[in-house]
N, C-alpha and C. Protein backbone atom coordinates (compact mmCIF):
# COMPACT_ATOMS: atom_id res chain seq x y z
N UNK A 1 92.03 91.52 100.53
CA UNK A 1 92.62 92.83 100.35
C UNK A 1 94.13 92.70 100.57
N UNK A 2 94.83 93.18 99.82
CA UNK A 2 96.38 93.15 100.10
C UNK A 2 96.65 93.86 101.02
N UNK A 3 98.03 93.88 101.52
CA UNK A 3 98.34 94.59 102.80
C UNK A 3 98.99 95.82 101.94
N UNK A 4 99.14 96.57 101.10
CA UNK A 4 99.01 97.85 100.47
C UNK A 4 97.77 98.19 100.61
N UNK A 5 97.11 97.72 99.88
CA UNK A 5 95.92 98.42 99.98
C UNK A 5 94.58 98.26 101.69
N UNK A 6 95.00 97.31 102.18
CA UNK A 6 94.76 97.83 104.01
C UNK A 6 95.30 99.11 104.49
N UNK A 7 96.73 98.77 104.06
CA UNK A 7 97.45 100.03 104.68
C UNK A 7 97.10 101.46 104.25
N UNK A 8 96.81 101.34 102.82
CA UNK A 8 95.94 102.66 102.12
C UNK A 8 94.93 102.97 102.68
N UNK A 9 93.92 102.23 102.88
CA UNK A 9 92.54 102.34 103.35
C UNK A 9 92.88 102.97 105.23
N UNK A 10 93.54 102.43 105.63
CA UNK A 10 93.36 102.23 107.08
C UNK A 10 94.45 104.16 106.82
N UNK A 11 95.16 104.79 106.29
CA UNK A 11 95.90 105.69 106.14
C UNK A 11 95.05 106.65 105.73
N UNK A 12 94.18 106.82 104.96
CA UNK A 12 92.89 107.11 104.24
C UNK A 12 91.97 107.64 105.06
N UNK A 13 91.60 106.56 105.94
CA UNK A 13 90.36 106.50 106.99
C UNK A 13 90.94 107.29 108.47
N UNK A 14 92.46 107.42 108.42
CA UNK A 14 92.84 107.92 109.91
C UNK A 14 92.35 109.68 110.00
N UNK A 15 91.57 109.35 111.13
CA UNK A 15 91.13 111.22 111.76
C UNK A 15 92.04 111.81 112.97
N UNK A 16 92.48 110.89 113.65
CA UNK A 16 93.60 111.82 114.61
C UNK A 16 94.42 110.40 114.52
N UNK A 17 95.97 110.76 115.16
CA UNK A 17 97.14 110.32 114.74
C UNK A 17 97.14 108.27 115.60
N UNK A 18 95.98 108.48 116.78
CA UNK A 18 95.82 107.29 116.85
C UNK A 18 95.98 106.28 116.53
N UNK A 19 94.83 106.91 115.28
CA UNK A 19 94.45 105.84 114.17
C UNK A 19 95.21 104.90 113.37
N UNK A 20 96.71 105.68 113.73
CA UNK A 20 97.60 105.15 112.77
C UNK A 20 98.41 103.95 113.46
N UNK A 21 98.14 103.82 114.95
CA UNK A 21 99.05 103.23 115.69
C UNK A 21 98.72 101.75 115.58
N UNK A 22 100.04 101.29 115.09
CA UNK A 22 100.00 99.48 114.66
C UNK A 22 99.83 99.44 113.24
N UNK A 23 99.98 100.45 111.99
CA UNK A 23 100.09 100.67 110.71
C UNK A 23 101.04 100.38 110.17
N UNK A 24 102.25 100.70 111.29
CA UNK A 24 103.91 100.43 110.31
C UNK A 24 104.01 99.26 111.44
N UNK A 25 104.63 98.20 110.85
CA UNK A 25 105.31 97.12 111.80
C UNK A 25 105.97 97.31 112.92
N UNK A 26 106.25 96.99 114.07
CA UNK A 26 107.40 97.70 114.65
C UNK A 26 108.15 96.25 115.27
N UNK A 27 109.26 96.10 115.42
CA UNK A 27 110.16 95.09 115.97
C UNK A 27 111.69 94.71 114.84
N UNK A 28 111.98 96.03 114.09
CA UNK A 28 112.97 96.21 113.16
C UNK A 28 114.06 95.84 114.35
N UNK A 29 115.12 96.45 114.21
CA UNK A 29 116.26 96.66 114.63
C UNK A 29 116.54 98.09 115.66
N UNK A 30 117.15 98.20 116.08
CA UNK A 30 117.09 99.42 117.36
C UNK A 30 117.42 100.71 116.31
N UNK A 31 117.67 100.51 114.58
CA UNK A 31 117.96 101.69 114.31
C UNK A 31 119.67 101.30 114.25
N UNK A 32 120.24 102.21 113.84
CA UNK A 32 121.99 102.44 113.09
C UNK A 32 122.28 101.73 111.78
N UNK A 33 123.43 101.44 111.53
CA UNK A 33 124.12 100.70 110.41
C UNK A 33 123.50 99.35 110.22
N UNK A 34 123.21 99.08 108.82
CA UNK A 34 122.61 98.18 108.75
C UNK A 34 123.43 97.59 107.37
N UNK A 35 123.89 96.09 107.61
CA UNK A 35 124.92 95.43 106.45
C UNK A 35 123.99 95.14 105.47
N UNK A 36 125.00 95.29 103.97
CA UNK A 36 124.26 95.27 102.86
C UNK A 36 123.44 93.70 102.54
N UNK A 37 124.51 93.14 103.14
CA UNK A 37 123.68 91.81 103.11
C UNK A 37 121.82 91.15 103.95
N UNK A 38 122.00 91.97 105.12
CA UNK A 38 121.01 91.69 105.62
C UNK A 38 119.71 92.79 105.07
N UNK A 39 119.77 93.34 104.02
CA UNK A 39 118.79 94.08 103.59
C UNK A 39 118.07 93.24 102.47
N UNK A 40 116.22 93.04 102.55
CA UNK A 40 115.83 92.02 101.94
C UNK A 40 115.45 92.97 100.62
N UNK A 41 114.43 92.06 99.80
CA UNK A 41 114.16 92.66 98.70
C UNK A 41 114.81 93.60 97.81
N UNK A 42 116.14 93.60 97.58
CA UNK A 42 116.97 94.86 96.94
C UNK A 42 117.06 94.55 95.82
N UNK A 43 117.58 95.39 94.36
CA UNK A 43 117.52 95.26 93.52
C UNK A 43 118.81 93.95 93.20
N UNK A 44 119.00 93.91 92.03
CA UNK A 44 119.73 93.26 91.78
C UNK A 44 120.84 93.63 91.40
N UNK A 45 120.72 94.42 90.70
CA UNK A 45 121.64 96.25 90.23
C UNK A 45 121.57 97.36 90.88
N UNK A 46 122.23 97.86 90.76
CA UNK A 46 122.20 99.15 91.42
C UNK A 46 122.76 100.47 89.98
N UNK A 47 122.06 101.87 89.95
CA UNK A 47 121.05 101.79 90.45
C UNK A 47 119.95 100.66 89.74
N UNK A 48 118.79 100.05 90.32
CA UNK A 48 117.96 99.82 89.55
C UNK A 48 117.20 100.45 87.96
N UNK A 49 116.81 99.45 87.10
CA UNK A 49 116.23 99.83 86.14
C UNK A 49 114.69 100.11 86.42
N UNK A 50 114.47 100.90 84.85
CA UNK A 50 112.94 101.07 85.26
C UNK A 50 111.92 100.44 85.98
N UNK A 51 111.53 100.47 86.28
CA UNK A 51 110.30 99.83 87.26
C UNK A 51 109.28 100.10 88.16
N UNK A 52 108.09 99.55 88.54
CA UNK A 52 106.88 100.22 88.92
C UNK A 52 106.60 99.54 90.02
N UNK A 53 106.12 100.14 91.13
CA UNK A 53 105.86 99.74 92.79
C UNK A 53 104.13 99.87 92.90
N UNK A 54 103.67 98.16 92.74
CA UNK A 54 102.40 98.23 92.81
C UNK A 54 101.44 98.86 93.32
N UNK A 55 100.57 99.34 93.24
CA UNK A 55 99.49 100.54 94.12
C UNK A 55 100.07 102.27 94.15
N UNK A 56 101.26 102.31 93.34
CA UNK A 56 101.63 103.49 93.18
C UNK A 56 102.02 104.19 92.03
N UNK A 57 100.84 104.55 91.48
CA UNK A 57 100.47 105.42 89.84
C UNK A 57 101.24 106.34 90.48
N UNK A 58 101.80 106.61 89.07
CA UNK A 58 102.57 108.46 88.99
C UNK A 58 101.61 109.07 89.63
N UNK A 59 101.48 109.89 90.81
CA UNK A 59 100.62 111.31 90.89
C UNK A 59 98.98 110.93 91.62
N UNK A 60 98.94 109.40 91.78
CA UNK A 60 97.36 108.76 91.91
C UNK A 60 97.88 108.97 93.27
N UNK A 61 96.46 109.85 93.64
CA UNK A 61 96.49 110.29 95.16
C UNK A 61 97.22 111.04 95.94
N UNK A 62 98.40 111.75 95.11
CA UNK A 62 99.45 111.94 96.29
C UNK A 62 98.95 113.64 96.82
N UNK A 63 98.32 114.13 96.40
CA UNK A 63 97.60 115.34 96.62
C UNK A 63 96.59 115.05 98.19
N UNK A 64 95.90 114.12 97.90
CA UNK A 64 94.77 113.90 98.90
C UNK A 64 95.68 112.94 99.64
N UNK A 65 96.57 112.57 99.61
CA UNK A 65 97.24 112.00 100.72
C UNK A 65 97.90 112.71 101.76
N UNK A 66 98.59 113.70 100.92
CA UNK A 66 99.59 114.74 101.75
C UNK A 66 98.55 115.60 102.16
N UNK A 67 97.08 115.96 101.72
CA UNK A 67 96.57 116.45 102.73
C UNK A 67 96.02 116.00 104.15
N UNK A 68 95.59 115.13 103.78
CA UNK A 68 95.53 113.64 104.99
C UNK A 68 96.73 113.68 106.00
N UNK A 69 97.88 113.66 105.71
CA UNK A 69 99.10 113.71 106.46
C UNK A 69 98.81 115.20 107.19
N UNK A 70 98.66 115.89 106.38
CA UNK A 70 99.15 117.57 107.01
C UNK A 70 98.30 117.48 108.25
N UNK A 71 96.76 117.00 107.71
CA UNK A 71 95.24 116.85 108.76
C UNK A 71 95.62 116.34 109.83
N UNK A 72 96.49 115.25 110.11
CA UNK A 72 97.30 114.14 111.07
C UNK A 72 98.02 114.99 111.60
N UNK A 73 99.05 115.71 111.21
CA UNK A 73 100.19 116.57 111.82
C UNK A 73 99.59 117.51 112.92
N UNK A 74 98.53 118.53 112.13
CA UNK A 74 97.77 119.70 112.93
C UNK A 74 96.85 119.04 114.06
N UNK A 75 96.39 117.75 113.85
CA UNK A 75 96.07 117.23 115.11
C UNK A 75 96.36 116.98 116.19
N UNK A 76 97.62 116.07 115.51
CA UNK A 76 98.75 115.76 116.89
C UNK A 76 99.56 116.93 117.31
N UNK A 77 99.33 118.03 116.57
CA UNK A 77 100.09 119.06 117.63
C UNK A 77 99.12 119.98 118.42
N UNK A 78 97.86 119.61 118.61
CA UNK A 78 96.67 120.26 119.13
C UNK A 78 96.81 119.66 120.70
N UNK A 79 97.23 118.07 120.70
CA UNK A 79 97.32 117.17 121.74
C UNK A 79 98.26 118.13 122.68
């Protein structure tokens, strides 16, 4: 399984906000200004040309996702 589609599934499957903890990486940078050089994967151009971000169809899912999110939100503010 790719790590998109873990991350889908495991985002998918979350019932309270728990679920989500250890989903996004954590050990970035403390946060602020960040040089253009040390930013990976960037286009080559700016802006970039057309192009498509694997596992993400126009419109596939984003309905039942953002309700998923909202479901997550009203939870964690129940806590």
């Amino acid at each position: 399984m790719s790590h998109m589609s873990e991350f889908q599934a495991r985002l998918r499957s979350a019932e309270k906000p728990e679920d989500l903890e250890g989903l996004v990486p954590s050990g970035g940078g403390a946060g602020g200004p960040v040089e253009w050089e040390d930013i990976e994967s960037k286009p080559s151009s700016f802006p970039p040309g057309d192009h498509e971000h694997p596992g993400y169809a126009a419109g596939a899912d984003l309905e039942a996702l953002a309700e998923r999110v909202k479901a997550l939100e009203d939870a964690a503010k129940k806590k």
